[in-house]
N, C-alpha and C. Protein backbone atom coordinates (compact mmCIF):
# COMPACT_ATOMS: atom_id res chain seq x y z
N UNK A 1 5.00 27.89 -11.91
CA UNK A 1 4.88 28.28 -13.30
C UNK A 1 4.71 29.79 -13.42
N UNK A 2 3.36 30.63 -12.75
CA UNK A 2 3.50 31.59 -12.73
C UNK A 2 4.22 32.46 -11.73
N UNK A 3 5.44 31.65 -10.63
CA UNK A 3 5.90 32.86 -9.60
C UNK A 3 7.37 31.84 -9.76
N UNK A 4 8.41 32.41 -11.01
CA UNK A 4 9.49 30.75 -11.02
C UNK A 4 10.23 31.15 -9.32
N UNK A 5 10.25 32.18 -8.94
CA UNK A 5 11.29 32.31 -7.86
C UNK A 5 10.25 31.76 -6.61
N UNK A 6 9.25 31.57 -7.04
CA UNK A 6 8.19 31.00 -5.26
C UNK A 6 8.37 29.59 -5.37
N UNK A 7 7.64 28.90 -4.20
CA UNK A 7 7.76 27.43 -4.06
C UNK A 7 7.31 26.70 -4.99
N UNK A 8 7.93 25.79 -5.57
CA UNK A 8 7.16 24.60 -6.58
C UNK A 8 5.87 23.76 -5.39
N UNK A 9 5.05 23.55 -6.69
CA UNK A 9 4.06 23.07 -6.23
C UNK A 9 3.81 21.91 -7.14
N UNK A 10 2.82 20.93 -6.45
CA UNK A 10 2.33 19.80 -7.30
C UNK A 10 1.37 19.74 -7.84
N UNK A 11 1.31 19.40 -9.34
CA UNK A 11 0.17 19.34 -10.38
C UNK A 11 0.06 17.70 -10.75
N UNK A 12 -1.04 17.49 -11.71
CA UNK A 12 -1.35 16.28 -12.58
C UNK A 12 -1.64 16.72 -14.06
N UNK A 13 -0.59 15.88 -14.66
CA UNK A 13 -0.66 16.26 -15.71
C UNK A 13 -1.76 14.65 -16.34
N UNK A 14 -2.64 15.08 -17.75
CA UNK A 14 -3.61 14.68 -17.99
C UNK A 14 -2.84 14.36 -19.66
N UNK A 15 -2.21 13.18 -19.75
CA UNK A 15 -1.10 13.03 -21.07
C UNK A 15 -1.75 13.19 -22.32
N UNK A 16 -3.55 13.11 -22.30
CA UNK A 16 -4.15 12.74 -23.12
C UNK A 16 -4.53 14.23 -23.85
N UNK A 17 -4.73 15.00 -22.87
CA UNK A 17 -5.35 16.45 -23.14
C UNK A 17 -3.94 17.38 -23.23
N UNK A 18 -2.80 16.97 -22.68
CA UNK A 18 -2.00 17.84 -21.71
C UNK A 18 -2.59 19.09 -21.20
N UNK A 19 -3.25 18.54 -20.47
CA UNK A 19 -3.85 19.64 -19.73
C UNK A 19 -3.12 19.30 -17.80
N UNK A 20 -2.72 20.64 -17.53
CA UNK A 20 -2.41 20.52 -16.22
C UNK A 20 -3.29 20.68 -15.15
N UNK A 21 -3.46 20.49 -13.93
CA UNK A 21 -3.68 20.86 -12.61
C UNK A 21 -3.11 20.83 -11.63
N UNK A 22 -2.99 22.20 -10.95
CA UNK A 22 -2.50 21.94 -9.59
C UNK A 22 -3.54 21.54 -8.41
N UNK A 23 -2.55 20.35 -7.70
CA UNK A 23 -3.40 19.99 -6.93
C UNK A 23 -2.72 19.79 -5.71
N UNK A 24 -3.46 19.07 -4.10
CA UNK A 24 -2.62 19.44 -2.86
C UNK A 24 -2.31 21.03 -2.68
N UNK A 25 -3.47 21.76 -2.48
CA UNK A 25 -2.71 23.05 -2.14
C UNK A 25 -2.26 23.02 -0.61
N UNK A 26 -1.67 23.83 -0.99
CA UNK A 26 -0.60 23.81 0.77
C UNK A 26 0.59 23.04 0.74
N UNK A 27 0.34 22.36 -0.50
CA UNK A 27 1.66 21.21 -0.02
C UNK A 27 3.22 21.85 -1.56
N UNK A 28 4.18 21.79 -0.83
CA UNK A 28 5.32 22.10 -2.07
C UNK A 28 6.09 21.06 -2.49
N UNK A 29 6.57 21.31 -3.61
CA UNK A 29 7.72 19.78 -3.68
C UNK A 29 8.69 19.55 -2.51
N UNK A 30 8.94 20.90 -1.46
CA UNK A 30 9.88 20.15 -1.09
C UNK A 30 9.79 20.04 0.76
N UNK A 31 8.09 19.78 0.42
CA UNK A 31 7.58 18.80 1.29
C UNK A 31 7.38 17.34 1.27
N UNK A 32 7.72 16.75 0.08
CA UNK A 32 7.79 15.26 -0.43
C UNK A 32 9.24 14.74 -0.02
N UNK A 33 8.77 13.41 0.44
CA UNK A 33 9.91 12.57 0.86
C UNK A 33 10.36 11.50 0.11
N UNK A 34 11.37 12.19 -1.00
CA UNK A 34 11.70 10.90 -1.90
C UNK A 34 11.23 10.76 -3.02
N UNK A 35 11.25 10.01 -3.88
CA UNK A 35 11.11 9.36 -4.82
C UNK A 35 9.71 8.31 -4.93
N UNK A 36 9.84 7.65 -3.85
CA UNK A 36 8.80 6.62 -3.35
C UNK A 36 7.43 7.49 -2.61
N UNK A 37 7.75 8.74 -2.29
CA UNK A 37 6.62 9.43 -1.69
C UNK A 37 5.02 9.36 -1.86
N UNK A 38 4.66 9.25 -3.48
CA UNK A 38 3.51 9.36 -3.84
C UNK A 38 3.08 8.21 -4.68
N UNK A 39 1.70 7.83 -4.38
CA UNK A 39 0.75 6.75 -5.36
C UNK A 39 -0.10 7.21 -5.79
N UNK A 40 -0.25 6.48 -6.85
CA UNK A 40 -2.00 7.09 -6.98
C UNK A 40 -3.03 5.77 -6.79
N UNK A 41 -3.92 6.84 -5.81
CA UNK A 41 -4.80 5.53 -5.75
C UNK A 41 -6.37 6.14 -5.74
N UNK A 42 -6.69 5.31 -7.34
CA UNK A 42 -8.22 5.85 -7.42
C UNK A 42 -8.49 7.35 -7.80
N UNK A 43 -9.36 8.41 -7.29
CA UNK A 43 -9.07 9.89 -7.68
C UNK A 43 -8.54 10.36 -6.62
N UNK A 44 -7.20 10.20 -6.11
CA UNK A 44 -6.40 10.65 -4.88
C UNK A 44 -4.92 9.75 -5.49
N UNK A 45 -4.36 10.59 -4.38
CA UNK A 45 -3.06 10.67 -4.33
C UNK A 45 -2.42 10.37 -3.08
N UNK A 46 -1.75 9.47 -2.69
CA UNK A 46 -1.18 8.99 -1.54
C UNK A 46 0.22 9.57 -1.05
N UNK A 47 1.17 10.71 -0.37
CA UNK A 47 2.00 11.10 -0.05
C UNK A 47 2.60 10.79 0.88
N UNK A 48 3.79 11.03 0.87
CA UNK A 48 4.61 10.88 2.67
C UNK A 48 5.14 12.24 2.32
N UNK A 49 4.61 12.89 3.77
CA UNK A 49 4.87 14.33 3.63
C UNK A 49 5.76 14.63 5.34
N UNK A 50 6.50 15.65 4.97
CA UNK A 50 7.74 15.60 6.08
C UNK A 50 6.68 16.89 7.27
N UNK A 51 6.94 16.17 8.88
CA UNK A 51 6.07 17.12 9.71
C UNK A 51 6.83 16.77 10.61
N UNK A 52 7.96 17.36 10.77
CA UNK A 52 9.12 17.96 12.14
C UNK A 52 9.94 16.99 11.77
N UNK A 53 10.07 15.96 13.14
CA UNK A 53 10.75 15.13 13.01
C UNK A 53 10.10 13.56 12.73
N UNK A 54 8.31 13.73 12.04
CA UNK A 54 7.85 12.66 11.81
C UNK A 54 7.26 12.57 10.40
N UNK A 55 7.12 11.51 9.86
CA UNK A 55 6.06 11.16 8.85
C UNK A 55 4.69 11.27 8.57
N UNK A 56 4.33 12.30 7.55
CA UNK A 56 2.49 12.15 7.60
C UNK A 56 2.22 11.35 6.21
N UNK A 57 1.23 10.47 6.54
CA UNK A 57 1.10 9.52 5.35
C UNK A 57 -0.68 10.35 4.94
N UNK A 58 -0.93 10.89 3.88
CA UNK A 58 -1.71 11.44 3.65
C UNK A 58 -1.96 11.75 2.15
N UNK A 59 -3.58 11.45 2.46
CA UNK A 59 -4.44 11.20 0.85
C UNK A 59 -5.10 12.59 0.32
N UNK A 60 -4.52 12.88 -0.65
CA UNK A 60 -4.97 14.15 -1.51
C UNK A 60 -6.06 14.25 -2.65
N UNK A 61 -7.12 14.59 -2.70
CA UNK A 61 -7.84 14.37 -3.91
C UNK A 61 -6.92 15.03 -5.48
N UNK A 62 -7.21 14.13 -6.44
CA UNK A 62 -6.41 14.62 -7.62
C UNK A 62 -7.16 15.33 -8.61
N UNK A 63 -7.81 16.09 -8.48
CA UNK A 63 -8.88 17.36 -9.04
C UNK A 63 -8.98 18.55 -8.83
N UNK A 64 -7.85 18.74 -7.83
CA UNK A 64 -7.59 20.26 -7.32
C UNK A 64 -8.09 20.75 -5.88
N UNK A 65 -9.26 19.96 -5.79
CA UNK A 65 -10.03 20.39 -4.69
C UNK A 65 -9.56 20.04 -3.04
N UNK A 66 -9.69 21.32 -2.26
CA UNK A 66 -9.09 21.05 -1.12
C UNK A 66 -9.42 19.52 -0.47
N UNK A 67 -8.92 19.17 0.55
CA UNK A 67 -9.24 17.82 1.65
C UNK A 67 -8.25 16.88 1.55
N UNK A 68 -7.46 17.88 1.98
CA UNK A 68 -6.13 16.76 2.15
C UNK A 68 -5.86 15.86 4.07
N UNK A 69 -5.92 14.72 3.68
CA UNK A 69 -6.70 14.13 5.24
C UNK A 69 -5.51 12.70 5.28
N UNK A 70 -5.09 13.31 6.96
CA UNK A 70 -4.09 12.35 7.37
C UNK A 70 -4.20 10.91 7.29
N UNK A 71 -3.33 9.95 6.92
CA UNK A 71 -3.92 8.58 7.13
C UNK A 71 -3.18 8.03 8.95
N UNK A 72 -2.33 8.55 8.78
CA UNK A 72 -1.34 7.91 10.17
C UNK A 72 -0.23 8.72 10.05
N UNK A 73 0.58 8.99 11.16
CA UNK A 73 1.76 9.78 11.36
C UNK A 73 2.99 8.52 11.81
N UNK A 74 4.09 8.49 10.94
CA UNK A 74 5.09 7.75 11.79
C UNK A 74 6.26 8.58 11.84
N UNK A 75 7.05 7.80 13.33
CA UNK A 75 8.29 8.22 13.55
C UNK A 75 9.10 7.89 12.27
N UNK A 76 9.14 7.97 11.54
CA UNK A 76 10.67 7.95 10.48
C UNK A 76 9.89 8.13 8.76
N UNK A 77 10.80 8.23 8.48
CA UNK A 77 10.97 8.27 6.59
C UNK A 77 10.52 7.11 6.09
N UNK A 78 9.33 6.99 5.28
CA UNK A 78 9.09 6.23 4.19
C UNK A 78 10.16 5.99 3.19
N UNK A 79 9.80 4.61 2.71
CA UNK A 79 10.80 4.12 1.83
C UNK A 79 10.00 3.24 0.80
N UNK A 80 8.80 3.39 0.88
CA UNK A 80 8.02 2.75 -0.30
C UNK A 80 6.59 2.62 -0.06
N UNK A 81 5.17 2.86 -0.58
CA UNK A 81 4.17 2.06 -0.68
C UNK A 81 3.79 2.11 -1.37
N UNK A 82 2.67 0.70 -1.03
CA UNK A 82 1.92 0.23 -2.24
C UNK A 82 0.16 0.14 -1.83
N UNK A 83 -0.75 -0.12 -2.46
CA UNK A 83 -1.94 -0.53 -2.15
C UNK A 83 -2.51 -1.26 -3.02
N UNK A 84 -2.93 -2.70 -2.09
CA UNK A 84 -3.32 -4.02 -3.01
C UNK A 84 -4.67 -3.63 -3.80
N UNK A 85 -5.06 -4.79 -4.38
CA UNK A 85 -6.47 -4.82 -5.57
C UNK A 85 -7.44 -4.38 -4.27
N UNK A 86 -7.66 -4.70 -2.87
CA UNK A 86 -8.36 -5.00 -2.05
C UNK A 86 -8.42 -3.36 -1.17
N UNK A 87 -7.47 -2.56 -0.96
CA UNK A 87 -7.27 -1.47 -0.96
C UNK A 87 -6.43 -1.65 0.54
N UNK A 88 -6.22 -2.22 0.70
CA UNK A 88 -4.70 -2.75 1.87
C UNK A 88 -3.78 -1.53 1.62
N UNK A 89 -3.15 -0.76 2.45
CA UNK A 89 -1.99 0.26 2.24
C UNK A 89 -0.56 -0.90 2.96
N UNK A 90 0.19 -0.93 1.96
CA UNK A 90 1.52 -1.30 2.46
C UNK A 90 2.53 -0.42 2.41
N UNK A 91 3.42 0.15 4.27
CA UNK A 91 4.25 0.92 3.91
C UNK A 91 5.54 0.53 4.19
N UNK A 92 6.66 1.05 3.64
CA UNK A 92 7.87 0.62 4.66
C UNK A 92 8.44 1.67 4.73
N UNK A 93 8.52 1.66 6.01
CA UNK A 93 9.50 2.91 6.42
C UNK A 93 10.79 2.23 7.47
N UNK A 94 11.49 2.79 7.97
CA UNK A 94 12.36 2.72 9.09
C UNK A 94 12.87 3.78 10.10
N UNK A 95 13.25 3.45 10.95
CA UNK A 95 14.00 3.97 12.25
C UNK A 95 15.20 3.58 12.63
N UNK A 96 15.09 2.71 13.24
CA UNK A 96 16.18 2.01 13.63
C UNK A 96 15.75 0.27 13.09
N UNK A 97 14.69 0.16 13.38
CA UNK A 97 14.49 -0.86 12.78
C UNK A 97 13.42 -0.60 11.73
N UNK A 98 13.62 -1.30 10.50
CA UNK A 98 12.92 -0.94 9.37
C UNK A 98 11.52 -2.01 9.34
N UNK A 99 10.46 -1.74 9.55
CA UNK A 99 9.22 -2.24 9.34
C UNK A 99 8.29 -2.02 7.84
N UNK A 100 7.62 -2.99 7.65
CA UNK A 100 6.67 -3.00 6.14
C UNK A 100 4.89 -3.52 7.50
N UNK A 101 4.62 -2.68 7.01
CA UNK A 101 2.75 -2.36 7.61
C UNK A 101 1.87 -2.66 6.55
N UNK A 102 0.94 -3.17 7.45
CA UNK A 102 -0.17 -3.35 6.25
C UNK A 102 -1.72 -3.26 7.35
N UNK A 103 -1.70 -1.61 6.41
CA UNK A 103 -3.33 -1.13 7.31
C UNK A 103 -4.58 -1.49 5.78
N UNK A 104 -5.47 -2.41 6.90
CA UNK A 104 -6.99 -2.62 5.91
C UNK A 104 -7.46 -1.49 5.83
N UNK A 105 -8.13 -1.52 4.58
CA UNK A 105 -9.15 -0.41 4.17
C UNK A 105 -10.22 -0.47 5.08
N UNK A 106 -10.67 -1.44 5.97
CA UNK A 106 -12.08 -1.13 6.85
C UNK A 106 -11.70 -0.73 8.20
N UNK A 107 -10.35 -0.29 8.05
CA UNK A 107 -10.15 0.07 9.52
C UNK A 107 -8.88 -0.71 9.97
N UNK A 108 -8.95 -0.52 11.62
CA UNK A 108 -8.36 -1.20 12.74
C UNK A 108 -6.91 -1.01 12.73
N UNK A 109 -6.49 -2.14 14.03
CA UNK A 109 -4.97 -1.55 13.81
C UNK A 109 -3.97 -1.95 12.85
N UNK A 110 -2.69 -1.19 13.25
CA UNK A 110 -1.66 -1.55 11.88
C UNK A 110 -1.49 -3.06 12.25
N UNK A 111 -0.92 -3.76 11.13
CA UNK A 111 -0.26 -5.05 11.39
C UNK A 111 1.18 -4.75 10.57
N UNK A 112 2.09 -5.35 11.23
CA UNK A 112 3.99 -5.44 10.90
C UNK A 112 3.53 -6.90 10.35
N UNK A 113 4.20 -7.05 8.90
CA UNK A 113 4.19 -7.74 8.27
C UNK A 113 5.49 -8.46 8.16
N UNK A 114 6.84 -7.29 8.25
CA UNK A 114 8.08 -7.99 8.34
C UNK A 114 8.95 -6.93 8.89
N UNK A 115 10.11 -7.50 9.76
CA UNK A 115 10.80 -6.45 10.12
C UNK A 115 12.10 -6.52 9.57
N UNK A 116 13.05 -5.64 9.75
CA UNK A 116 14.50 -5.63 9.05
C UNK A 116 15.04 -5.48 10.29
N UNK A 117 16.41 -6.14 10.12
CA UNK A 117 17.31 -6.15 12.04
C UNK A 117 17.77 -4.55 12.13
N UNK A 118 17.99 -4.25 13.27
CA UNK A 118 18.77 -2.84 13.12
C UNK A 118 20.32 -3.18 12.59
N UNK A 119 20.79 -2.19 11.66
CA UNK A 119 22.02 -1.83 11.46
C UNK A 119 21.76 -1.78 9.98
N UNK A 120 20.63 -2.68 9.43
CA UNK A 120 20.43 -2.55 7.59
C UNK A 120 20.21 -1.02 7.06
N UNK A 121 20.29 -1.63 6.25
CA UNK A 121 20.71 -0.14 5.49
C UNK A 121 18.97 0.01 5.05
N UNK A 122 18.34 -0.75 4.64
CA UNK A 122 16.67 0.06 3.91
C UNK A 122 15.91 -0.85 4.45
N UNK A 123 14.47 -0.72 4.32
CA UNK A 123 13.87 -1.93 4.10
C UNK A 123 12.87 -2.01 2.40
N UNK A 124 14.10 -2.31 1.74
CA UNK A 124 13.28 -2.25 0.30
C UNK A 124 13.08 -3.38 0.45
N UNK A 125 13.53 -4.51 0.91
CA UNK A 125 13.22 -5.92 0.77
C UNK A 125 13.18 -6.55 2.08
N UNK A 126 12.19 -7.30 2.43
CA UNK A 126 12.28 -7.54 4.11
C UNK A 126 11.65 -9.31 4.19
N UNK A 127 12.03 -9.98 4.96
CA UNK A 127 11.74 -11.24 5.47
C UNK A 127 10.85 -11.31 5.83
N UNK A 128 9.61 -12.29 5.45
CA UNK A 128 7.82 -12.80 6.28
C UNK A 128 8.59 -13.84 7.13
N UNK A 129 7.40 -13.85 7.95
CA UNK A 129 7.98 -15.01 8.91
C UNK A 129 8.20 -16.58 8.23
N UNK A 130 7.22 -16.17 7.07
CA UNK A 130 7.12 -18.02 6.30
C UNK A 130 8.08 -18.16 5.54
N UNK A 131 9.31 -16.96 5.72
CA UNK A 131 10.77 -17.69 4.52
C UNK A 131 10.73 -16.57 3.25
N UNK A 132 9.18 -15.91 2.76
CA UNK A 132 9.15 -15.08 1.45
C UNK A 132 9.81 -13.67 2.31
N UNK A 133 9.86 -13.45 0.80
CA UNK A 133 10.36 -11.70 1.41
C UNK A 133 9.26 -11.17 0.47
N UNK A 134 9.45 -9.42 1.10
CA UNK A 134 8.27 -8.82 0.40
C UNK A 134 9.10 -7.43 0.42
N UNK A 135 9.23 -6.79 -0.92
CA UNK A 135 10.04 -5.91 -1.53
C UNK A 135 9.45 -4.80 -2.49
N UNK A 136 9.83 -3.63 -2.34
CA UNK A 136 9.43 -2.56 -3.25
C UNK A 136 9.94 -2.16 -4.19
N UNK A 137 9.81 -2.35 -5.43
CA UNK A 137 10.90 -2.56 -6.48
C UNK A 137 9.92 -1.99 -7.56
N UNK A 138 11.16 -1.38 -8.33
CA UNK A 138 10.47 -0.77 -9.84
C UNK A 138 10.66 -1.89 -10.96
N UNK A 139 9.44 -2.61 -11.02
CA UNK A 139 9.47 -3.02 -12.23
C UNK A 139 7.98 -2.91 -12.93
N UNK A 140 7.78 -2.90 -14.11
CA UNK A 140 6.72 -2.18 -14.95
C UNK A 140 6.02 -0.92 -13.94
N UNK A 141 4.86 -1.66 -13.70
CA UNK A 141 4.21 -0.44 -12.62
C UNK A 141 4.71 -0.18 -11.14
N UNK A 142 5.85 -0.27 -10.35
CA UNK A 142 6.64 -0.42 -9.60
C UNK A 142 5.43 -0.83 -8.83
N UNK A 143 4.67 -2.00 -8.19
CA UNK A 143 4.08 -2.67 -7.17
C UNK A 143 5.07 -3.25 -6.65
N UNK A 144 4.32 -3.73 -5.36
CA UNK A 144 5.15 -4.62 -4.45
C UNK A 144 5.41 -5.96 -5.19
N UNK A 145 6.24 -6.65 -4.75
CA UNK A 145 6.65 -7.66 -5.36
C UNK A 145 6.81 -8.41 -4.08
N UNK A 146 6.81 -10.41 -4.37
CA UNK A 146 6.87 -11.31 -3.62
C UNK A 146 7.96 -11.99 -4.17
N UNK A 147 8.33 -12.43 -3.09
CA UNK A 147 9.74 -13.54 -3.84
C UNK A 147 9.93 -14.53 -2.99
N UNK A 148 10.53 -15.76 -3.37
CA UNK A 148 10.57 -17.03 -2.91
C UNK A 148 11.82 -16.62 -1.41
N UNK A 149 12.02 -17.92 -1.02
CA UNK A 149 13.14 -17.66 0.28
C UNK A 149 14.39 -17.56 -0.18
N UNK A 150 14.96 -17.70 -1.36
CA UNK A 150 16.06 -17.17 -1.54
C UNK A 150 16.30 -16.28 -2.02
N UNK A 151 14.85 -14.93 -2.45
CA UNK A 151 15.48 -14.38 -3.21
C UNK A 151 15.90 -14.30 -4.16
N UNK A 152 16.44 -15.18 -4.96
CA UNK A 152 16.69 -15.11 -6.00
C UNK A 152 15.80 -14.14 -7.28
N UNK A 153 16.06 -13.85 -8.66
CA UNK A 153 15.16 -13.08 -9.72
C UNK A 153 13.97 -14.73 -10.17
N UNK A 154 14.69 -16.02 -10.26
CA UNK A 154 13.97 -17.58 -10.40
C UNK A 154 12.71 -17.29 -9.32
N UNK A 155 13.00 -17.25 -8.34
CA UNK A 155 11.48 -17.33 -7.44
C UNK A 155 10.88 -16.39 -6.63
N UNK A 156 10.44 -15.21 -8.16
CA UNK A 156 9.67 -14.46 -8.08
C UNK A 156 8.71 -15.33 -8.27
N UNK A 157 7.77 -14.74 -7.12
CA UNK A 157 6.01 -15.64 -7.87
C UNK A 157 5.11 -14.74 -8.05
N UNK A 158 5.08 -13.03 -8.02
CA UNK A 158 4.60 -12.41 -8.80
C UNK A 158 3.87 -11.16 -8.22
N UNK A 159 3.40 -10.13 -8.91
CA UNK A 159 3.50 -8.78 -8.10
C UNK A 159 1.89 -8.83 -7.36
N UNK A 160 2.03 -8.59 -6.31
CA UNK A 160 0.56 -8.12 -5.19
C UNK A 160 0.09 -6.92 -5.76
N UNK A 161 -1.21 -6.94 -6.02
CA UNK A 161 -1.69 -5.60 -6.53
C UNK A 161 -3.28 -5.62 -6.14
C-alpha cells in the first residue's frame, strides 16, 4: 500500500470496521501456494508457504504480532486444508503420490487417511479404505466434505468441521 513497487504483503481485513492489518511479517504474497494456501483457524492463520523445494505448513497469529511457528514441512505442494470442530489439521498435498493427513491437535504422528495412485492428476478427492471418499471442495464455507462410494452429488452425507 505504502511502497506499490515493493513486495505485497498480507493483511486482515475487519468487514465490520474496514479496518486493515498487516499481518505475517516476513511473509509476501508470493510466498503463498495457491488458492487453497490459507485457513483461518481461531486467532491464527494457517498457510502453506513455499521453502526451496519443500512445503512449510505454518500458523500465523492474525493481530499483527510476530510468531509465526512451523507446523510440519512436506516434500510437495499443498492442495487443500481443513481443520475439524476437534482441531484435527487435514492436509492434501502430493508428489507423486497424492496423500490427505490427518495430524491431532494433542500431538503425535501424522496418520494417511487416503492415498491417490500415482499418475492422478490432484488429490482434491481421494478414496478411505471403507469405500467413502474424502474431498476438498468449495461449497458454502469450503470444508472438507464426505461422500458416499460412488461419489455421486446423492451421497453426500455431509461436511466434517
Amino acid at each position: 500500500m505504502d511502497q506499490p513497487d515493493g513486495p505485497a504483503h498480507v493483511y486482515a481485513i475487519d468487514l465490520d470496521t474496514e479496518k486493515s492489518t498487516r499481518f505475517a511479517p516476513g511473509v509476501s504474497t508470493a510466498d503463498l501456494l495457491g488458492i487453497n494456501s490459507s485457513l483461518a483457524v481461531g486467532a491464527s492463520v494457517l498457510f502453506s508457504l513455499a521453502a526451496g523445494d519443500a512445503t512449510r505448513i505454518v500458523i500465523i497469529p492474525i493481530d499483527g504480532s510476530p510468531g509465526m511457528r512451523t507446523l510440519l514441512t512436506l516434500n510437495s505442494q499443498t492442495f487443500g486444508t481443513d481443520v475439524a470442530r476437534d482441531g484435527t489439521l487435514f492436509i492434501a498435498h502430493q508428489d507423486r503420490t497424492g496423500e490427505v493427513l490427518r495430524l491431532s491437535p494433542s500431538g503425535g504422528a501424522r496418520d494417511i487417511v487416503a492415498l491417490q495412485p500415482t499418475g492422478a492428476i490432484n488429490p482434491i478427492a481421494l478414496a478411505l479404505p471403507d469405500g467413502r471418499a474424502v474431498g476438498f471442495v468449495s461449497i458454502a464455507d469450503g470444508r472438507l466434505a464426505r461422500c458416499g462410494p460412488t461419489g455421486l452429488p446423492g451421497s453426500f452425507s455431509r461436511a466434517i468441521r
